[in-house]
N, C-alpha and C. Protein backbone atom coordinates (compact mmCIF):
# COMPACT_ATOMS: atom_id res chain seq x y z
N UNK A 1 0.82 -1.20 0.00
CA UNK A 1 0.00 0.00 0.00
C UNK A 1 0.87 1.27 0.00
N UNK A 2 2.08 1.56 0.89
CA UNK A 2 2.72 2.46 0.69
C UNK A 2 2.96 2.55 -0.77
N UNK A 3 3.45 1.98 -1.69
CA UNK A 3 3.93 2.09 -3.17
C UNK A 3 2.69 2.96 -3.77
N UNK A 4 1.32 2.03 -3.63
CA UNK A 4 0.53 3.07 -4.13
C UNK A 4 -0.09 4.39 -3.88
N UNK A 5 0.34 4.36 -2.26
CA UNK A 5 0.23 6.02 -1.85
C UNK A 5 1.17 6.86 -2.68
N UNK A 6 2.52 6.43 -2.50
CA UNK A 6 3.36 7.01 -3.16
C UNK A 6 3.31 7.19 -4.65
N UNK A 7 2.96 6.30 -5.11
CA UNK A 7 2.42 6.67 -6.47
C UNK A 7 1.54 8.16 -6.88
N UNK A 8 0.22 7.54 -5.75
CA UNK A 8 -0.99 8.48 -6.29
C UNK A 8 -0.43 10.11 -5.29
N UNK A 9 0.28 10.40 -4.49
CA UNK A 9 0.72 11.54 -4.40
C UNK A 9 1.65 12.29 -4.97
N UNK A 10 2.52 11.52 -5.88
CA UNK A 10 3.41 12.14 -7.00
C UNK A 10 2.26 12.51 -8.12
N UNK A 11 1.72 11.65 -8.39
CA UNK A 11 0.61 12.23 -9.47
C UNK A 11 -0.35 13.36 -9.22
N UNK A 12 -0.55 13.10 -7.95
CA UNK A 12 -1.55 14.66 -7.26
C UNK A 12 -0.93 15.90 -7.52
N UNK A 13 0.36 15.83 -6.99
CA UNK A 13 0.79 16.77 -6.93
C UNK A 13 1.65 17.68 -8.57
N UNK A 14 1.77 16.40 -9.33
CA UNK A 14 2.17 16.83 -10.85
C UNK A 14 0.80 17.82 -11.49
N UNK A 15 0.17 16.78 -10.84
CA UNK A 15 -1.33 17.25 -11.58
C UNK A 15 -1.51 19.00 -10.57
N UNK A 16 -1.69 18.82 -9.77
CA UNK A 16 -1.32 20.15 -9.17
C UNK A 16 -0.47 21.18 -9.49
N UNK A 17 0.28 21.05 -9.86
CA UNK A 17 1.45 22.02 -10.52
C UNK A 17 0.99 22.46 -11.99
N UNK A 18 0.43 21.11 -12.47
CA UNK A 18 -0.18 21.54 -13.94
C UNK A 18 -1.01 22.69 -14.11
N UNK A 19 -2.25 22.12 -12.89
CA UNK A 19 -3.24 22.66 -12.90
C UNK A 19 -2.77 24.30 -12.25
N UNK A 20 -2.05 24.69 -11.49
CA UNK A 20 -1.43 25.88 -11.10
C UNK A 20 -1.14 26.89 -12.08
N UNK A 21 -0.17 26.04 -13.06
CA UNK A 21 0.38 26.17 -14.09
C UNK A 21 -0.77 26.71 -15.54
N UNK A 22 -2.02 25.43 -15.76
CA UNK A 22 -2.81 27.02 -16.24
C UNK A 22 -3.52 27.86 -15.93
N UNK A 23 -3.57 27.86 -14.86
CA UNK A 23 -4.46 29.07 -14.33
C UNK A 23 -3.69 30.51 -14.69
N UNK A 24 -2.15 29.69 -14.14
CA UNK A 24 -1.56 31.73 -13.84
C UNK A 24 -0.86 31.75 -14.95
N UNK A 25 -0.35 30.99 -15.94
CA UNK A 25 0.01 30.92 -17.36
C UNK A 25 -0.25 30.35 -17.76
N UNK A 26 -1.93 30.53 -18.80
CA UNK A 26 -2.71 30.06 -19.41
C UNK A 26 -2.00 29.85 -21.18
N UNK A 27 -1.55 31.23 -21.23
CA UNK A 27 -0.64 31.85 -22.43
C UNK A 27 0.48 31.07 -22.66
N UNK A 28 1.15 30.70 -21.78
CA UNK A 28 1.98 30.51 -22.15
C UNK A 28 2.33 28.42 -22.21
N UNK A 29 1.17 28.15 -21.43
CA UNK A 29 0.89 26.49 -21.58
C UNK A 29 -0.03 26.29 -22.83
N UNK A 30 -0.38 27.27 -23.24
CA UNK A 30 -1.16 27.04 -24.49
C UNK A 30 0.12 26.63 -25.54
N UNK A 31 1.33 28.43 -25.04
CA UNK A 31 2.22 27.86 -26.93
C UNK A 31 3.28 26.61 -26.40
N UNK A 32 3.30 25.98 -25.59
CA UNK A 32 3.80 24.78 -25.14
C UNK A 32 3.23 23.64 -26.30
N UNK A 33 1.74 23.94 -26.21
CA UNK A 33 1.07 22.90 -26.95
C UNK A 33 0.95 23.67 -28.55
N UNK A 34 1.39 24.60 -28.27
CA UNK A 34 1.00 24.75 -29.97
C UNK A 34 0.17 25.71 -30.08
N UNK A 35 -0.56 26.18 -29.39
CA UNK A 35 -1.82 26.87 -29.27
C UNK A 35 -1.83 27.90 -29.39
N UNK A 36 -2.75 29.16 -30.06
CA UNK A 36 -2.63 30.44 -29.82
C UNK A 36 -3.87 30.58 -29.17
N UNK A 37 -3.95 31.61 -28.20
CA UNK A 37 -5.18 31.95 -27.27
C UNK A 37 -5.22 33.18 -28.01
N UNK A 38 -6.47 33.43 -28.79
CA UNK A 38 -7.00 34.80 -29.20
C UNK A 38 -8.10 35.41 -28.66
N UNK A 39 -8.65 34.73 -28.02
CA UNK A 39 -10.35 35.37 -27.09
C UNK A 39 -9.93 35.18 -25.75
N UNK A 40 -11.35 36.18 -25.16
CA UNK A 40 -10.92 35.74 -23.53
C UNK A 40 -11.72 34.70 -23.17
N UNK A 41 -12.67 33.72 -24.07
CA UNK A 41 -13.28 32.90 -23.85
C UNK A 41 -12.19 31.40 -24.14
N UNK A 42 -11.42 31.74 -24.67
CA UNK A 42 -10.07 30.65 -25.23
C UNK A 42 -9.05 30.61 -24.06
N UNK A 43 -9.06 31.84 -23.25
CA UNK A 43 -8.46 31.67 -22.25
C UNK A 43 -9.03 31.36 -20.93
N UNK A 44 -10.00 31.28 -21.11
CA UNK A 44 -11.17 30.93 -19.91
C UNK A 44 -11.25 29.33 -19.66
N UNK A 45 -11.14 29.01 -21.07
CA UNK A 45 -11.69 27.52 -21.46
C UNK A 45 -10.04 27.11 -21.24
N UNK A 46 -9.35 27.42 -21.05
CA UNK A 46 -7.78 26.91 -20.88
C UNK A 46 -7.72 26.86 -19.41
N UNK A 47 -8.06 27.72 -18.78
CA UNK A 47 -8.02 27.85 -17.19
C UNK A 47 -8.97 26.80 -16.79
N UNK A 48 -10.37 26.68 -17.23
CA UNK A 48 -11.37 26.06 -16.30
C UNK A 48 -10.83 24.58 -17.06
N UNK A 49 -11.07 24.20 -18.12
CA UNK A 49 -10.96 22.95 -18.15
C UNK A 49 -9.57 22.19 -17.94
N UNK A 50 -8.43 22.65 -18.48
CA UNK A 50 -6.94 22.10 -18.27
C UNK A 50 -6.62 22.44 -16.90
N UNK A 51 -6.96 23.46 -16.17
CA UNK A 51 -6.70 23.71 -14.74
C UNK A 51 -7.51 22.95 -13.72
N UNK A 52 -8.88 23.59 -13.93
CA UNK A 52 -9.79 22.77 -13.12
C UNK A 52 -9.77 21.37 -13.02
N UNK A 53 -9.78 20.86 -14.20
CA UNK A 53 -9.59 19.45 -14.16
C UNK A 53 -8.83 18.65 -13.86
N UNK A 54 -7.21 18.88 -13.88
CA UNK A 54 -6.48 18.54 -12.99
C UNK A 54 -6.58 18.57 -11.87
N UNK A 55 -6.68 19.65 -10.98
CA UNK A 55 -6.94 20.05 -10.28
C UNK A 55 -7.90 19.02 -9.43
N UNK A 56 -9.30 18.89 -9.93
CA UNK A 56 -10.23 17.97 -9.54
C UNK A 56 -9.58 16.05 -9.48
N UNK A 57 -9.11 15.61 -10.34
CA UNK A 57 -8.00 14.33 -10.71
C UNK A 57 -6.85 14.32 -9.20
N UNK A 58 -6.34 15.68 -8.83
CA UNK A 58 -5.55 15.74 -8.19
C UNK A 58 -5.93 16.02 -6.59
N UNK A 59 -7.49 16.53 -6.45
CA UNK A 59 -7.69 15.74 -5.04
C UNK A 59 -8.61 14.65 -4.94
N UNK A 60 -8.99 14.26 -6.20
CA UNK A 60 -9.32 13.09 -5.80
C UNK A 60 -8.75 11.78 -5.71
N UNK A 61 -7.07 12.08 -6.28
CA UNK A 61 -5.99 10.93 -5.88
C UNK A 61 -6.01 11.17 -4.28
N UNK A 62 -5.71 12.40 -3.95
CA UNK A 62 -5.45 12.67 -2.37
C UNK A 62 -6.41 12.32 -1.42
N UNK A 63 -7.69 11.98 -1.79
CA UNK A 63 -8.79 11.68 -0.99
C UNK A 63 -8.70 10.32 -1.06
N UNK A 64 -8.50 9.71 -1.89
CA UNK A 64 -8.52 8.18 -2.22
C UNK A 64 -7.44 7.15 -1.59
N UNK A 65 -6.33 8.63 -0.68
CA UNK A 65 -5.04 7.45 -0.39
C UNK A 65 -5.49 7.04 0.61
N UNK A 66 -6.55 7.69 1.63
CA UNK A 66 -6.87 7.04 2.97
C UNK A 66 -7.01 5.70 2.94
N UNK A 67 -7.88 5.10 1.70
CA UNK A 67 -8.45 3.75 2.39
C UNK A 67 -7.66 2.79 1.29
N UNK A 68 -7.43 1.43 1.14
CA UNK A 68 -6.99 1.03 0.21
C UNK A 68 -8.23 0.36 -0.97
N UNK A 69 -9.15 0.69 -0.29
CA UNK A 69 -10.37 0.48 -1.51
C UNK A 69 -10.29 1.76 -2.32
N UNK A 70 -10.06 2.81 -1.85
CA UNK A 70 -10.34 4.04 -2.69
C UNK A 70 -8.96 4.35 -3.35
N UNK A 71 -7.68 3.70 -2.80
CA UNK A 71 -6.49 3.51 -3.97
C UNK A 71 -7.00 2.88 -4.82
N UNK A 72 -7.49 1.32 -4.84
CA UNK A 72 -7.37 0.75 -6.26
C UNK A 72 -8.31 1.45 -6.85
N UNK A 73 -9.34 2.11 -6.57
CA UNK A 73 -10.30 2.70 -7.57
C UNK A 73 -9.55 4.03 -8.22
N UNK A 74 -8.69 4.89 -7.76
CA UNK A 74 -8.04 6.22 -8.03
C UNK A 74 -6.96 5.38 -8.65
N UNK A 75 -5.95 4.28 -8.30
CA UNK A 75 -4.99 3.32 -9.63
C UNK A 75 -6.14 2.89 -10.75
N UNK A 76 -7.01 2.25 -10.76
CA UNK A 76 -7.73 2.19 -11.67
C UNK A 76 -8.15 3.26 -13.06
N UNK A 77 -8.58 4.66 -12.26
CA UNK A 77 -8.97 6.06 -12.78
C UNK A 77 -7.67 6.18 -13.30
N UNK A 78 -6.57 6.15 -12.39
CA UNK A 78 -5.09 6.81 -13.04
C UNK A 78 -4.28 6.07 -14.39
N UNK A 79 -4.60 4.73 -14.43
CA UNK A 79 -4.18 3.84 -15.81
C UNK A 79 -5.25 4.14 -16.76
N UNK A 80 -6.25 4.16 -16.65
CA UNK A 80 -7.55 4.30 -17.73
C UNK A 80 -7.43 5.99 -18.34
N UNK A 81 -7.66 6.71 -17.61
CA UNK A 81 -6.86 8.51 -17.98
C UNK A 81 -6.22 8.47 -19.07
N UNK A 82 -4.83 8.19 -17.84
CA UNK A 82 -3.62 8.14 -18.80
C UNK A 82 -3.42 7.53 -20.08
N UNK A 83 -4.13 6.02 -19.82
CA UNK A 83 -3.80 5.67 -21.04
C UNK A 83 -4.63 6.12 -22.08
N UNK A 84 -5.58 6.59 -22.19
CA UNK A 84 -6.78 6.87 -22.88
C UNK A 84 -6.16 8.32 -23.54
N UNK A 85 -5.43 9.01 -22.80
CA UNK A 85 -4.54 10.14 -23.49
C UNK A 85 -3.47 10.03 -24.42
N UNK A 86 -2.99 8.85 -24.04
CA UNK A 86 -1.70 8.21 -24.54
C UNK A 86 -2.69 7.34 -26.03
N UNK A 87 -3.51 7.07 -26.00
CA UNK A 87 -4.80 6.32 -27.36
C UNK A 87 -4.84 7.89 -28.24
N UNK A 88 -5.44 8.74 -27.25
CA UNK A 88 -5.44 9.88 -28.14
C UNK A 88 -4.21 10.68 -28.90
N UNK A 89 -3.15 10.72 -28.35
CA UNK A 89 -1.87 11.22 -28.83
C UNK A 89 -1.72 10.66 -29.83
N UNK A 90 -1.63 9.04 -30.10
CA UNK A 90 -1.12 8.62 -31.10
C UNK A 90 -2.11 8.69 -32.48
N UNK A 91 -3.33 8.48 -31.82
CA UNK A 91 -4.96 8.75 -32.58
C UNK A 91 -4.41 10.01 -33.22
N UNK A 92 -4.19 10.92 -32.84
CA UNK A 92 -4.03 12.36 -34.07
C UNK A 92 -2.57 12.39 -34.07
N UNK A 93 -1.63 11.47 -33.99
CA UNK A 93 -0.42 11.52 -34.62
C UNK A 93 -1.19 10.80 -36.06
N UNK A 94 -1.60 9.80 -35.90
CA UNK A 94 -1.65 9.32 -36.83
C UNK A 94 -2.91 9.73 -38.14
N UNK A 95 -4.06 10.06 -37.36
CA UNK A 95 -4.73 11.20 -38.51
C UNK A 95 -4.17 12.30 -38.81
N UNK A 96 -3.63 13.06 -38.03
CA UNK A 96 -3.41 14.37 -38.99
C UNK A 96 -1.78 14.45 -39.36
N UNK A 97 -1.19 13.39 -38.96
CA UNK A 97 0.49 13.06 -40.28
C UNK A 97 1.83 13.97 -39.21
N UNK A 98 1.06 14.31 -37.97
CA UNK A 98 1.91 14.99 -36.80
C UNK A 98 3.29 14.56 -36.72
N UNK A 99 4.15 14.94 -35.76
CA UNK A 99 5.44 14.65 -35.52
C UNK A 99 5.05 14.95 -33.35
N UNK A 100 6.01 13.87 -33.01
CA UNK A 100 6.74 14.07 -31.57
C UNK A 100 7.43 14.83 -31.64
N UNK A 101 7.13 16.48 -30.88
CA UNK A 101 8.60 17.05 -30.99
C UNK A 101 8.28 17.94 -29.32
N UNK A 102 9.14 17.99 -29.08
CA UNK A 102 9.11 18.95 -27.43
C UNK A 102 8.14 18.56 -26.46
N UNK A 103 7.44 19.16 -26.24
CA UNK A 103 6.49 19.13 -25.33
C UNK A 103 5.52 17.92 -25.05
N UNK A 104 5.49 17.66 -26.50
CA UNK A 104 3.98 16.24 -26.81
C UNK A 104 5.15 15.23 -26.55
N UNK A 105 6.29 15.05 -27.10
CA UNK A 105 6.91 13.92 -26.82
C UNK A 105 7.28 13.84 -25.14
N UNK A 106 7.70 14.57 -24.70
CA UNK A 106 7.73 14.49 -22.75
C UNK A 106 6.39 14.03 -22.63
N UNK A 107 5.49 14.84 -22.82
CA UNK A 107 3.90 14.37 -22.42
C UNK A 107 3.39 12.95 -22.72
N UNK A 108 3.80 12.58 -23.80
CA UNK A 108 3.93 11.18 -24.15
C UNK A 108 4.33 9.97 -23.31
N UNK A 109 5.48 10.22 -23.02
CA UNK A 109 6.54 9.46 -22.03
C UNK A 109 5.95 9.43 -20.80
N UNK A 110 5.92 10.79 -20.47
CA UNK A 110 5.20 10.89 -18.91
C UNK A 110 4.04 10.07 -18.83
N UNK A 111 2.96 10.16 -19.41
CA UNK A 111 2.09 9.73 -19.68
C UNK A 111 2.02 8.02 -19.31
N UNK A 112 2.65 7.19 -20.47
CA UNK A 112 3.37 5.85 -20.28
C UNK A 112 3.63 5.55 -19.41
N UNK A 113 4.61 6.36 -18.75
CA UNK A 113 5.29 6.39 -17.07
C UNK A 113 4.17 6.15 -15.99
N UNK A 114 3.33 6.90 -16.19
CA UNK A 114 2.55 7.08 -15.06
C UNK A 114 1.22 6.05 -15.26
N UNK A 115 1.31 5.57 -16.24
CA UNK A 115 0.06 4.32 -16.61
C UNK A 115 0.55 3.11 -15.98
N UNK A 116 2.15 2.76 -16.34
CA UNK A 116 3.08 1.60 -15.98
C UNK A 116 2.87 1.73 -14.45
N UNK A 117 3.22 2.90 -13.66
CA UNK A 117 3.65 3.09 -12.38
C UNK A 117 2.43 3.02 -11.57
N UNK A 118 1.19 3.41 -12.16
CA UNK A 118 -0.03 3.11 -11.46
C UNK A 118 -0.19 1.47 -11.70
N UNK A 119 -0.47 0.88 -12.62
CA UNK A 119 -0.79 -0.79 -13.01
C UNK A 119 -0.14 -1.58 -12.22
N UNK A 120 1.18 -1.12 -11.70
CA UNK A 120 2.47 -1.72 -11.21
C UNK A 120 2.20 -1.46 -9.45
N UNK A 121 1.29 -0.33 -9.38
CA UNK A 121 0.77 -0.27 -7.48
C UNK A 121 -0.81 -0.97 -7.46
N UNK A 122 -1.29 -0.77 -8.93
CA UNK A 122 -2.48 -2.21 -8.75
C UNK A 122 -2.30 -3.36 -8.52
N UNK A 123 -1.20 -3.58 -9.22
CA UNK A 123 -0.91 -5.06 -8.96
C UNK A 123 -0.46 -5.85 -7.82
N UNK A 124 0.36 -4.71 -7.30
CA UNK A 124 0.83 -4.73 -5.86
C UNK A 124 -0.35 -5.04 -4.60
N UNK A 125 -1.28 -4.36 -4.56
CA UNK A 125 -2.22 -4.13 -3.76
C UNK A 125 -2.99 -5.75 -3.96
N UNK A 126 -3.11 -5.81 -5.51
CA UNK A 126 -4.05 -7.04 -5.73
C UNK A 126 -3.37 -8.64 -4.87
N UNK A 127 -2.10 -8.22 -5.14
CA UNK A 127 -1.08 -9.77 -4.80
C UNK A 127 -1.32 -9.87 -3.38
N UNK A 128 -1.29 -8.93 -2.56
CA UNK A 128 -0.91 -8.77 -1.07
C UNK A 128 -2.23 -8.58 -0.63
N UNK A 129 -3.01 -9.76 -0.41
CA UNK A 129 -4.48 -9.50 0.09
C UNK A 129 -4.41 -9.05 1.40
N UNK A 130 -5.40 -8.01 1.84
CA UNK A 130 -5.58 -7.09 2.90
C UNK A 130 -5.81 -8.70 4.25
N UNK A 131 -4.92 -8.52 5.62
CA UNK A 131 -5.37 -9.31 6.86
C UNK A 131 -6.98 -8.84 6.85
N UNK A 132 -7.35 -10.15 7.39
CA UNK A 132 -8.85 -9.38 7.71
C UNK A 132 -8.91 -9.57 9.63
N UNK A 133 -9.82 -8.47 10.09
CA UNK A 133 -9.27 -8.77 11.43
C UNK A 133 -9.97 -9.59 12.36
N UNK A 134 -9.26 -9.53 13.46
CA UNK A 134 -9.02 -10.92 14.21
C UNK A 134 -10.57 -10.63 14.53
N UNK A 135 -11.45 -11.95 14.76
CA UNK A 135 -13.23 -11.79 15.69
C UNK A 135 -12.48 -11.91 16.89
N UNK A 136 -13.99 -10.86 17.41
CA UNK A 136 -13.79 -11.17 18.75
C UNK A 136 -14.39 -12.66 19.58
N UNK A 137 -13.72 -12.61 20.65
CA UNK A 137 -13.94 -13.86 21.15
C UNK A 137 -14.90 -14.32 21.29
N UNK A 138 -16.63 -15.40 21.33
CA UNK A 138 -17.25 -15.42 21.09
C UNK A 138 -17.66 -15.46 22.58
N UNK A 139 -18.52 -14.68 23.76
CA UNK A 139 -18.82 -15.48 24.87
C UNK A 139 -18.98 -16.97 25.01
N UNK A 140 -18.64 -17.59 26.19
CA UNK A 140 -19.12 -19.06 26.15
C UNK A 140 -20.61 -18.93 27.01
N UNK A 141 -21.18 -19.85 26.39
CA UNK A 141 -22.68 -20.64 26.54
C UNK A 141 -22.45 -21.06 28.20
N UNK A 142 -23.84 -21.23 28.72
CA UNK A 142 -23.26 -21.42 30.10
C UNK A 142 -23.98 -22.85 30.44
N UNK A 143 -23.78 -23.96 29.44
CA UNK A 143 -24.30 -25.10 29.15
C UNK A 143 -22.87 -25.85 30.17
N UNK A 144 -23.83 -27.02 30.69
CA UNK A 144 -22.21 -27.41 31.17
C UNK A 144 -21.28 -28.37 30.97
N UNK A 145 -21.53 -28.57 29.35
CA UNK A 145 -20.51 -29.30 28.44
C UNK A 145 -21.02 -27.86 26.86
N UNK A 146 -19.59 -28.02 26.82
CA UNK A 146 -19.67 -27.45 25.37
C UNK A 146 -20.12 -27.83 23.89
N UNK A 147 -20.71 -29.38 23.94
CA UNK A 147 -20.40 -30.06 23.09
C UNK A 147 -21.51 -29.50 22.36
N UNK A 148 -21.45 -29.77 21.00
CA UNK A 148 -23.06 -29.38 20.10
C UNK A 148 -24.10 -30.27 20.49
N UNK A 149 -25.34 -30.11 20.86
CA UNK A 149 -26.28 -31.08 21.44
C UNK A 149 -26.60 -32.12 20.20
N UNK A 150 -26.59 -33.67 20.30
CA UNK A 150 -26.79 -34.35 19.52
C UNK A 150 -28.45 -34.63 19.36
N UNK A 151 -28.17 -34.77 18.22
CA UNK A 151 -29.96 -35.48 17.63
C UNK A 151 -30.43 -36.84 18.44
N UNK A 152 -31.39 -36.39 18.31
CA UNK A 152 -32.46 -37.87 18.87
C UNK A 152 -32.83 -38.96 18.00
N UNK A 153 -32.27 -40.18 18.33
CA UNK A 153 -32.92 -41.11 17.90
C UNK A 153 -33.54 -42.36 18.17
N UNK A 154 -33.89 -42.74 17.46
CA UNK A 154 -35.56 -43.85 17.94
C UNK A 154 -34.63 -44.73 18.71
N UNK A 155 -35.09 -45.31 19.47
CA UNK A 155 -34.35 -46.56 20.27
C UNK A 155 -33.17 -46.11 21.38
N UNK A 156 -33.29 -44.25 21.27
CA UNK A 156 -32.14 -44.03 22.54
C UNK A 156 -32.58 -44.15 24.11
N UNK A 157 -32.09 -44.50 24.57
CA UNK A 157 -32.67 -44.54 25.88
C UNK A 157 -32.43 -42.58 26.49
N UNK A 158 -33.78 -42.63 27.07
CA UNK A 158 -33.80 -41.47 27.77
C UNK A 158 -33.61 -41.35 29.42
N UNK A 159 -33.07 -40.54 29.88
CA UNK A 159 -33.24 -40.13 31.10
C UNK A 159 -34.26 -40.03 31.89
N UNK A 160 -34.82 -41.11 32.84
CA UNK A 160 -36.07 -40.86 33.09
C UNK A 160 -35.84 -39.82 35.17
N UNK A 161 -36.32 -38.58 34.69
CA UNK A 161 -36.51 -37.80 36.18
C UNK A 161 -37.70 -38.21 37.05
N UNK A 162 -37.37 -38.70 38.30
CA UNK A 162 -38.41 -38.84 39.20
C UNK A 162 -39.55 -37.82 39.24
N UNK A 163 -40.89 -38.33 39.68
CA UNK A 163 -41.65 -37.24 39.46
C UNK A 163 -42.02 -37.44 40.66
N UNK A 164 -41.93 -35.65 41.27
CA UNK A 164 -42.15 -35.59 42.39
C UNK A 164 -43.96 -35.42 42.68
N UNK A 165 -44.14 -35.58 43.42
CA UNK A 165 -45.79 -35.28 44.12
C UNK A 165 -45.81 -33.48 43.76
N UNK A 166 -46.82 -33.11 43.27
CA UNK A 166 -46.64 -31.96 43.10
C UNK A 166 -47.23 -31.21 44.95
N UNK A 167 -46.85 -30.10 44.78
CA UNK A 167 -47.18 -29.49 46.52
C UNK A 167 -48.87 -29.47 46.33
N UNK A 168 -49.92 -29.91 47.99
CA UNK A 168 -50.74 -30.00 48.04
C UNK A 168 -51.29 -28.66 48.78
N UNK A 169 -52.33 -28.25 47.78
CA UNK A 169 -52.82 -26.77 47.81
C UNK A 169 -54.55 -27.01 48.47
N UNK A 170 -54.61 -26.17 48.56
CA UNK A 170 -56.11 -26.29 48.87
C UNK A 170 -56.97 -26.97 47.77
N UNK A 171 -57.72 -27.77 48.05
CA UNK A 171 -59.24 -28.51 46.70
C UNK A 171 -59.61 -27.67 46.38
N UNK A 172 -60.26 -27.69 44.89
CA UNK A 172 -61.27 -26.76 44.68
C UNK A 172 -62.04 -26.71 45.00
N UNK A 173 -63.08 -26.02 45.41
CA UNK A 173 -64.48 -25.77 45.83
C UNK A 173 -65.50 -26.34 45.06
N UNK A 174 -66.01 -27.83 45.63
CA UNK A 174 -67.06 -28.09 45.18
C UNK A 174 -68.50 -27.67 46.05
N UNK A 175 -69.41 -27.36 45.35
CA UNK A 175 -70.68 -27.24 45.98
C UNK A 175 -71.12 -28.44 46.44
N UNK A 176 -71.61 -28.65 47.66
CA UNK A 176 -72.35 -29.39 48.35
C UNK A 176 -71.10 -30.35 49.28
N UNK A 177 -69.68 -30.11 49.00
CA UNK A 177 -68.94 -31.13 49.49
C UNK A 177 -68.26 -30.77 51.38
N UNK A 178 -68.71 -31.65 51.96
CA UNK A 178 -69.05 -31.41 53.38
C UNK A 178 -67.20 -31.27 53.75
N UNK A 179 -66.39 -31.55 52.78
CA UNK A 179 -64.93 -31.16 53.36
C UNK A 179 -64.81 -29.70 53.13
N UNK A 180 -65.15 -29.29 52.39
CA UNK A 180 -64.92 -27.78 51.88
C UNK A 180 -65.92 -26.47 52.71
N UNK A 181 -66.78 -27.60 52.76
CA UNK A 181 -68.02 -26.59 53.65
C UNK A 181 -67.43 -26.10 55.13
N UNK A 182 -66.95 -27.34 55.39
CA UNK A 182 -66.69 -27.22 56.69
C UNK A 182 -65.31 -26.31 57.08
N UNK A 183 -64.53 -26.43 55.94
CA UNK A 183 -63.60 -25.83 55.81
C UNK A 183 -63.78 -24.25 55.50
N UNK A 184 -64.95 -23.87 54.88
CA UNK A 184 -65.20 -22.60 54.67
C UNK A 184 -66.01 -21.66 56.12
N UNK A 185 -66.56 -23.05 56.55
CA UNK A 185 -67.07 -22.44 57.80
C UNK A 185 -68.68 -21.94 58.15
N UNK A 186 -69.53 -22.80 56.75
CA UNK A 186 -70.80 -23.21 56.44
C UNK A 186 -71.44 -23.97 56.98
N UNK A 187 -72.48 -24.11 57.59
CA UNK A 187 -72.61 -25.65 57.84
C UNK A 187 -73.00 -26.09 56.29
N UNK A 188 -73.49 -27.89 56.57
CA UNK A 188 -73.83 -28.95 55.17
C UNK A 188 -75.27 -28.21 54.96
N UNK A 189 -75.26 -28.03 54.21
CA UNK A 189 -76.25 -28.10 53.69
C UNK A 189 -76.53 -28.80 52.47
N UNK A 190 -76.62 -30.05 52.69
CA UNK A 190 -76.70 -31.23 51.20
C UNK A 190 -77.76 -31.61 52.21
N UNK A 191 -78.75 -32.34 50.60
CA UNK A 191 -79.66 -32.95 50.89
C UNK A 191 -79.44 -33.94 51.81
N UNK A 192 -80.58 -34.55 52.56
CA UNK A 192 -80.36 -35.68 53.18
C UNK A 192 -81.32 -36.91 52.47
């Protein structure tokens, strides 16, 4: 996991510098690429999207180093990007009959670099499966064998418990019954 922190904070911070880079020299990262800025809407669109957008790429590597689920998803974002830039470079080298020269060729390389160097902290992360952590101890049952209780079957002999006399309570109250009467403190009154 360190490798891919280290990864995705060199990239934050490139991307940060970029993004720095057009905001406060928009002009002059344009003729890097070739570009002439003639409107202030050409220079707007140089700041918000080449700035901002780095910018945005570059904290969301930094947010992503906390957990190592949100590295492989930000290594994931960072090979797919890159390489997808590195598809496009060669995509209009090869339609419009271009040349590598200065700037696009570093950008190129870098590019490569940083696709290899992310894939290479995916892979890392993938090999070295995360410990998972220890359970806690389970209370014990307050049974007084631990064992799993076994099934019943036909022909087992059972435990037979004495059966005690249950405790003797008062009778219920029958009408006319000369124990209860007398006990209530009636005289009999049953037929004779």
């Amino acid at each position: 996991m360190r490798f891919a922190r280290f990864v995705l904070i060199v990239q934050a911070v490139i991307m940060i510098g970029f993004s720095l880079a057009y905001w406060l020299r928009p002009y002059e990262m344009a003729n890097l690429n070739g570009m002439l800025l003639m409107e202030t809407a050409s220079v707007s669109h140089m700041r918000v999207y080449y700035g901002g957008l780095q910018l945005g790429l570059a904290l969301f590597l930094l947010w992503a180093i906390q957990l190592p689920e949100r590295a492989k998803a930000a290594l994931v974002m960072l090979v797919i990007t890159m390489l997808a830039l590195v598809a496009g470079r060669l995509g209009s080298l090869w339609l419009d009959g271009g040349e590598l020269v200065g700037f696009d060729l570093a950008s190129l390389i870098y590019r490569v670099f940083a696709a290899l160097l992310a894939a290479a902290a995916l892979m890392m992360i993938r090999e070295r499966p995360t410990a998972e952590p220890e359970a806690e101890p389970q209370p014990k049952r307050s049974r007084m064998d631990d064992d799993p209780p076994k099934p019943f079957r036909v022909g087992d002999e059972t435990a037979v418990l004495p059966i005690s006399e249950p405790d003797q309570g008062p009778e219920p109250f029958r009408r006319g019954d000369p124990l209860n009467a007398a006990s209530v403190g009636t005289p009999d009154v049953t037929p004779r």
